[in-house]
N, C-alpha and C. Protein backbone atom coordinates (compact mmCIF):
# COMPACT_ATOMS: atom_id res chain seq x y z
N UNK A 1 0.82 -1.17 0.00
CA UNK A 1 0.00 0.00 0.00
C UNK A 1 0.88 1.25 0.00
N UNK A 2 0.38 2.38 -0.98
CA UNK A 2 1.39 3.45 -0.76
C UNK A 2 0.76 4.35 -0.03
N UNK A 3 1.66 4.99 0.85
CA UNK A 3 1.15 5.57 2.16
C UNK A 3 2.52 6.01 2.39
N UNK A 4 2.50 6.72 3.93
CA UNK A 4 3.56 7.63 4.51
C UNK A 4 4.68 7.17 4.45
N UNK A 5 5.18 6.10 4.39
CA UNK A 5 6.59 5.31 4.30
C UNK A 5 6.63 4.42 3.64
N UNK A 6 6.04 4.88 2.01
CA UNK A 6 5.84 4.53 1.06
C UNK A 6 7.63 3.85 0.24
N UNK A 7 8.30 2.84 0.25
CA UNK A 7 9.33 2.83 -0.28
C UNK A 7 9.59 2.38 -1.89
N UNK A 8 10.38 3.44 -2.30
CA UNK A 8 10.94 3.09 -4.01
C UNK A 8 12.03 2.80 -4.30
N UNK A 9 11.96 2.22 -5.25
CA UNK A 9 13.32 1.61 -6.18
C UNK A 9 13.29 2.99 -7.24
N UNK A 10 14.72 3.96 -7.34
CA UNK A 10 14.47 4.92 -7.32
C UNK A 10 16.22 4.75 -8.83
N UNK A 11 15.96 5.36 -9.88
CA UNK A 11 17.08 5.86 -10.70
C UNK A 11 17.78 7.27 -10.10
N UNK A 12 19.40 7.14 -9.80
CA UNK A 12 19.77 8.53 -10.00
C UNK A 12 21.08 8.64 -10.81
N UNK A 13 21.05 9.65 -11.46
CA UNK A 13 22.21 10.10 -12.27
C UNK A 13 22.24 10.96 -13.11
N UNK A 14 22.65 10.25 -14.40
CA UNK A 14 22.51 11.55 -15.84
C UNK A 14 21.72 10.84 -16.95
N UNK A 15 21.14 11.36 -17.56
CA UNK A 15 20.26 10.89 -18.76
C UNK A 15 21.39 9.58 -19.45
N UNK A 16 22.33 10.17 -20.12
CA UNK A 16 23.26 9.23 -20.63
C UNK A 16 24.09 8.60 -19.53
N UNK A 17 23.77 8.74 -18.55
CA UNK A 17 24.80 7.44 -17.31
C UNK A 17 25.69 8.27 -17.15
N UNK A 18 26.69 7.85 -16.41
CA UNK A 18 26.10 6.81 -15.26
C UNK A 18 24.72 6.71 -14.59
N UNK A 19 24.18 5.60 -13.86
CA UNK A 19 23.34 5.83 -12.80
C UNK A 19 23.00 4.75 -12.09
N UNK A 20 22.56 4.84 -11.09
CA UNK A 20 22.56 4.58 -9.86
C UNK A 20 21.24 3.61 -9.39
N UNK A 21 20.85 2.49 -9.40
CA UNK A 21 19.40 1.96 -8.74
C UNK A 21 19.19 1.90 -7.31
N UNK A 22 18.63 1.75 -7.09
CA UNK A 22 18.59 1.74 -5.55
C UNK A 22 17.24 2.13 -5.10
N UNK A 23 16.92 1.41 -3.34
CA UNK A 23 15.82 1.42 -2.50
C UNK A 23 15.93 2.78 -1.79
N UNK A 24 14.90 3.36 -1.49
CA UNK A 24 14.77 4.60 -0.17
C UNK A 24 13.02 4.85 -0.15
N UNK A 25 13.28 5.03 0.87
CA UNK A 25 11.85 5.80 1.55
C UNK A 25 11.46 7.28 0.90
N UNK A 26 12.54 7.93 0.92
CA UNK A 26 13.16 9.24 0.37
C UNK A 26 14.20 9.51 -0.49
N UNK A 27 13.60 9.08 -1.63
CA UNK A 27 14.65 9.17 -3.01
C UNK A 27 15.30 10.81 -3.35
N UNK A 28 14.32 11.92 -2.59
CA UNK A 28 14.94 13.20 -2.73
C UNK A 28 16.03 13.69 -1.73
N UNK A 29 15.99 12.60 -0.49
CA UNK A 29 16.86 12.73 0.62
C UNK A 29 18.22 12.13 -0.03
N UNK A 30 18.17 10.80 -0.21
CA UNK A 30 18.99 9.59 -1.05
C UNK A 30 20.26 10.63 -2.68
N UNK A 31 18.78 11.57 -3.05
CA UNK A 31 20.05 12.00 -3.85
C UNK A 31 20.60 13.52 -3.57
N UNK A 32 20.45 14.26 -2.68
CA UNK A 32 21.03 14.75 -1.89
C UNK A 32 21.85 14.23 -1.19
N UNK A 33 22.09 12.97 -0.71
CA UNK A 33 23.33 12.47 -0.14
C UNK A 33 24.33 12.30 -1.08
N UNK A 34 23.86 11.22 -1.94
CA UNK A 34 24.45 10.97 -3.22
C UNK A 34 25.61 12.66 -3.53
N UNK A 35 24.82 13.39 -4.17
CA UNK A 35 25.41 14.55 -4.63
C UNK A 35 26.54 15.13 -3.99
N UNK A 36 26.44 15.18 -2.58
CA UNK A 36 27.76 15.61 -1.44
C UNK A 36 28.72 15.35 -1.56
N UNK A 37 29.13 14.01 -2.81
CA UNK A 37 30.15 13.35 -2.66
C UNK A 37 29.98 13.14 -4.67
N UNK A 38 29.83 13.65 -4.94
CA UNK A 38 29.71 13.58 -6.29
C UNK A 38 30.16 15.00 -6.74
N UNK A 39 31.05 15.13 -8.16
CA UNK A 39 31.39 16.31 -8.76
C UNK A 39 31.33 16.59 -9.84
N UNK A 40 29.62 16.32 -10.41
CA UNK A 40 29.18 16.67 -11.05
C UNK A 40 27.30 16.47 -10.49
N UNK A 41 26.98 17.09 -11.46
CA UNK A 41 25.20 17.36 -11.29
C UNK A 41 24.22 16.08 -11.19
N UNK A 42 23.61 15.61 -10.07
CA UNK A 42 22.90 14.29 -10.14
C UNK A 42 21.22 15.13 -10.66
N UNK A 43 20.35 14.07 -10.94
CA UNK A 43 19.12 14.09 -11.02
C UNK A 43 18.68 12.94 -10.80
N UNK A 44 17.50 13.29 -9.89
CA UNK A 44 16.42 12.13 -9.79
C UNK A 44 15.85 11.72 -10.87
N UNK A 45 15.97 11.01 -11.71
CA UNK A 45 15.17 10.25 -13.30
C UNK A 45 14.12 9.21 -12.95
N UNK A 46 13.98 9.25 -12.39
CA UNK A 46 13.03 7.69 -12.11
C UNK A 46 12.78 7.33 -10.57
N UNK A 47 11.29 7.27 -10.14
CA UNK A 47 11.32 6.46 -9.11
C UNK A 47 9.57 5.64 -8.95
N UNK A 48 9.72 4.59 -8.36
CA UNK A 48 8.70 3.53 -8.74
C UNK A 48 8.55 3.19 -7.18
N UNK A 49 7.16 3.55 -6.68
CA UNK A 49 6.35 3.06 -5.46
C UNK A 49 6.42 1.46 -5.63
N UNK A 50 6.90 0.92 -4.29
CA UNK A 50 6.89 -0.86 -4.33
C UNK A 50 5.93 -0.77 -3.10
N UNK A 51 5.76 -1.91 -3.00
CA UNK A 51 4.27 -2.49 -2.09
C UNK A 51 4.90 -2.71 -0.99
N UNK A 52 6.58 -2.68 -0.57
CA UNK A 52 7.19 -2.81 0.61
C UNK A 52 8.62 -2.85 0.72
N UNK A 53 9.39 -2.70 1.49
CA UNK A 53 11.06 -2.50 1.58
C UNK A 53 11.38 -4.07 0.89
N UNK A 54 10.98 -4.93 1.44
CA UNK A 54 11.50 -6.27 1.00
C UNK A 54 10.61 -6.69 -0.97
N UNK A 55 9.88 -6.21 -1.19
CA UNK A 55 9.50 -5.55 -2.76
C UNK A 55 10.63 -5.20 -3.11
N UNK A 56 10.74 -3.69 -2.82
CA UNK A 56 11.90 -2.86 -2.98
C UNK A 56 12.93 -3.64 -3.76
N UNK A 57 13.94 -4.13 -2.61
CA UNK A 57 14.80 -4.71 -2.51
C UNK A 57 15.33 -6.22 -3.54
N UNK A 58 14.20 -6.56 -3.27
CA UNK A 58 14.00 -8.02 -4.45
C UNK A 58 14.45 -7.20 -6.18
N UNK A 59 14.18 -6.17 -6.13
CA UNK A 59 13.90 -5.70 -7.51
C UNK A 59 15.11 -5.18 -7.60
N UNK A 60 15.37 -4.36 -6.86
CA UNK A 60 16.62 -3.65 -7.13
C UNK A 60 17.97 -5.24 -7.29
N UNK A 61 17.51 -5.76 -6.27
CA UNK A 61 18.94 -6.94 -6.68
C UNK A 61 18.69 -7.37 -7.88
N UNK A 62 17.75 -8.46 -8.12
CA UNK A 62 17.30 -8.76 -10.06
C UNK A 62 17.88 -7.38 -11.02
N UNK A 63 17.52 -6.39 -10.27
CA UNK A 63 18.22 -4.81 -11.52
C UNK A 63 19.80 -5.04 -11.49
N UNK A 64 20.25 -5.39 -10.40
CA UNK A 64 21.56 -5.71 -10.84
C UNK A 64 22.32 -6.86 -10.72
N UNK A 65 21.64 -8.40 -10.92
CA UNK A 65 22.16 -9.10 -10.85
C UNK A 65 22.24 -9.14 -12.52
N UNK A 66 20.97 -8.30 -13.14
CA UNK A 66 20.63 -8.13 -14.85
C UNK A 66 22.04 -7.32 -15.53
N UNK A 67 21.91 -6.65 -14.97
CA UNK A 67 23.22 -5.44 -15.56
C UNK A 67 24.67 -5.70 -14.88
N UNK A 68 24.92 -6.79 -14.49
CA UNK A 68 26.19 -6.86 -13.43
C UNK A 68 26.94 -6.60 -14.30
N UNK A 69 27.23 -6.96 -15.41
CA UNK A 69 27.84 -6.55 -16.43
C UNK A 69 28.40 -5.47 -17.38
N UNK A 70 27.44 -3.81 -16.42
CA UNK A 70 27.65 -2.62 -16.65
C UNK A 70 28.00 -1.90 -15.66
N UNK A 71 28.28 -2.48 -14.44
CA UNK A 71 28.56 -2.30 -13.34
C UNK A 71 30.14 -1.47 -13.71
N UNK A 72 30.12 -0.28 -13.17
CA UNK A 72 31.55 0.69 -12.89
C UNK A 72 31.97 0.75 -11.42
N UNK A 73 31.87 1.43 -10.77
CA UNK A 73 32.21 1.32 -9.20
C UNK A 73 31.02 1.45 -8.27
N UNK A 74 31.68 0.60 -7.45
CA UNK A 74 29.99 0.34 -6.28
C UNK A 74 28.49 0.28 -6.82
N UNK A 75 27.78 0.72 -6.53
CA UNK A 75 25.99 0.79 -7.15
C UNK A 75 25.94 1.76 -8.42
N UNK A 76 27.07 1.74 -9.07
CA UNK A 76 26.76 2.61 -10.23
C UNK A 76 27.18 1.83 -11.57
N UNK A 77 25.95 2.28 -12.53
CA UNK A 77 26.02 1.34 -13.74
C UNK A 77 26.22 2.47 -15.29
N UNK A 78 27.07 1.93 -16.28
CA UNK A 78 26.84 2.60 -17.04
C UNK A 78 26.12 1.89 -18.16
N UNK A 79 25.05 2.71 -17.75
CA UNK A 79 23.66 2.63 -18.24
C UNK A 79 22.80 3.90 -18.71
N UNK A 80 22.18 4.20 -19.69
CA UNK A 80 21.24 5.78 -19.80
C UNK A 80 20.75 5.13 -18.99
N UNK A 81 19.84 6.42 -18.19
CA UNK A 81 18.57 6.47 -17.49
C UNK A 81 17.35 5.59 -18.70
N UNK A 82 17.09 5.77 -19.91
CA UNK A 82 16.02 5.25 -20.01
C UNK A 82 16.27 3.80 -20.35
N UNK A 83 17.62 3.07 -20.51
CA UNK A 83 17.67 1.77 -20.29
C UNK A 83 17.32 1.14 -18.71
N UNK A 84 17.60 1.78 -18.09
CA UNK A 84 17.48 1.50 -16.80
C UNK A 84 16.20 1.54 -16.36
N UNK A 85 15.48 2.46 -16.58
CA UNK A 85 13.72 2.63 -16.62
C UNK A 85 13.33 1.23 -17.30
N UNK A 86 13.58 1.36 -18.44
CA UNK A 86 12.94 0.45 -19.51
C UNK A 86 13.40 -1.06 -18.34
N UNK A 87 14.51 -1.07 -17.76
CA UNK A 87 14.79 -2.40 -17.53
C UNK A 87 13.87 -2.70 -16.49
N UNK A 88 13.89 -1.74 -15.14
CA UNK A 88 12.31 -2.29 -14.00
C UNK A 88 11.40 -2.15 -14.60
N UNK A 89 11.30 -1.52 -15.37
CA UNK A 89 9.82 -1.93 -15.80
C UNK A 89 9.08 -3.22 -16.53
N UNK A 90 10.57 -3.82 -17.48
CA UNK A 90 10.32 -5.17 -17.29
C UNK A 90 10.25 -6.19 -16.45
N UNK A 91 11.21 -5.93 -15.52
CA UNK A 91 11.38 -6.68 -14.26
C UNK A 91 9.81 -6.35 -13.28
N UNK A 92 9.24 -6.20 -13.19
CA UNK A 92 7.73 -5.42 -12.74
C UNK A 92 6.64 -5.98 -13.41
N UNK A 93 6.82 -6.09 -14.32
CA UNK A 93 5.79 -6.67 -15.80
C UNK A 93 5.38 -8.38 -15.53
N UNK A 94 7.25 -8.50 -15.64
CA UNK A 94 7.51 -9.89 -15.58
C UNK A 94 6.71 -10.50 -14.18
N UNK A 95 6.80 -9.87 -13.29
CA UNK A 95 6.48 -10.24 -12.40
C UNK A 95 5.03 -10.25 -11.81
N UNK A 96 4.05 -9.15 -12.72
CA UNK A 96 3.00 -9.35 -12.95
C UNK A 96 2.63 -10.29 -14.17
N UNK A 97 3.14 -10.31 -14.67
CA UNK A 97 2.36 -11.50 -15.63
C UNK A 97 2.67 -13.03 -15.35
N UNK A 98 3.13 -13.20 -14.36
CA UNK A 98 3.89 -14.98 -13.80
C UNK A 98 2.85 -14.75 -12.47
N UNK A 99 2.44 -13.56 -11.79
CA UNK A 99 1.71 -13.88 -10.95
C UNK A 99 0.50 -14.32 -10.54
């Protein structure tokens, strides 16, 4: 249910990549942290209400057990933002249509 501590699987980065998948409660908090330590310009591109942290989480790992292979340093993939969209949203699909 989405409600006050509503959690998303949330894109951050640059249109053309890098970027970033990941769970938060507060994806506008999440990339404000992000940015502090970054030296260049982040944007929030994407973020998708899940039905719960452990939702969340399931998805975001499948997002990168999918792309491990574009993986650059730590949780960052070089990936555009709209491959990365396009990719939960299959992963989401998939998972509605098997259910």
């Amino acid at each position: 249910m989405i409600g006050e501590h509503t959690t998303y699987v949330y894109v951050i980065g640059h249109r053309d990549g890098p970027v970033k998948v990941g769970v938060s409660a507060f994806p506008n908090g999440r990339l404000a942290q992000l940015q502090t330590g970054c030296p260049f310009p982040l944007r929030l591109l994407h973020q998708v209400a899940m039905r719960d942290r452990s939702h969340a989480l399931k998805h975001e790992a499948l997002f990168r057990d999918a792309w491990e292979h574009k993986r650059t340093v730590g949780e960052w993939f070089d990936l555009s933002c709209d491959a990365a969209i396009e990719s939960l949203g299959i992963l989401l699909q998939r998972e509605r249509d098997f259910a």
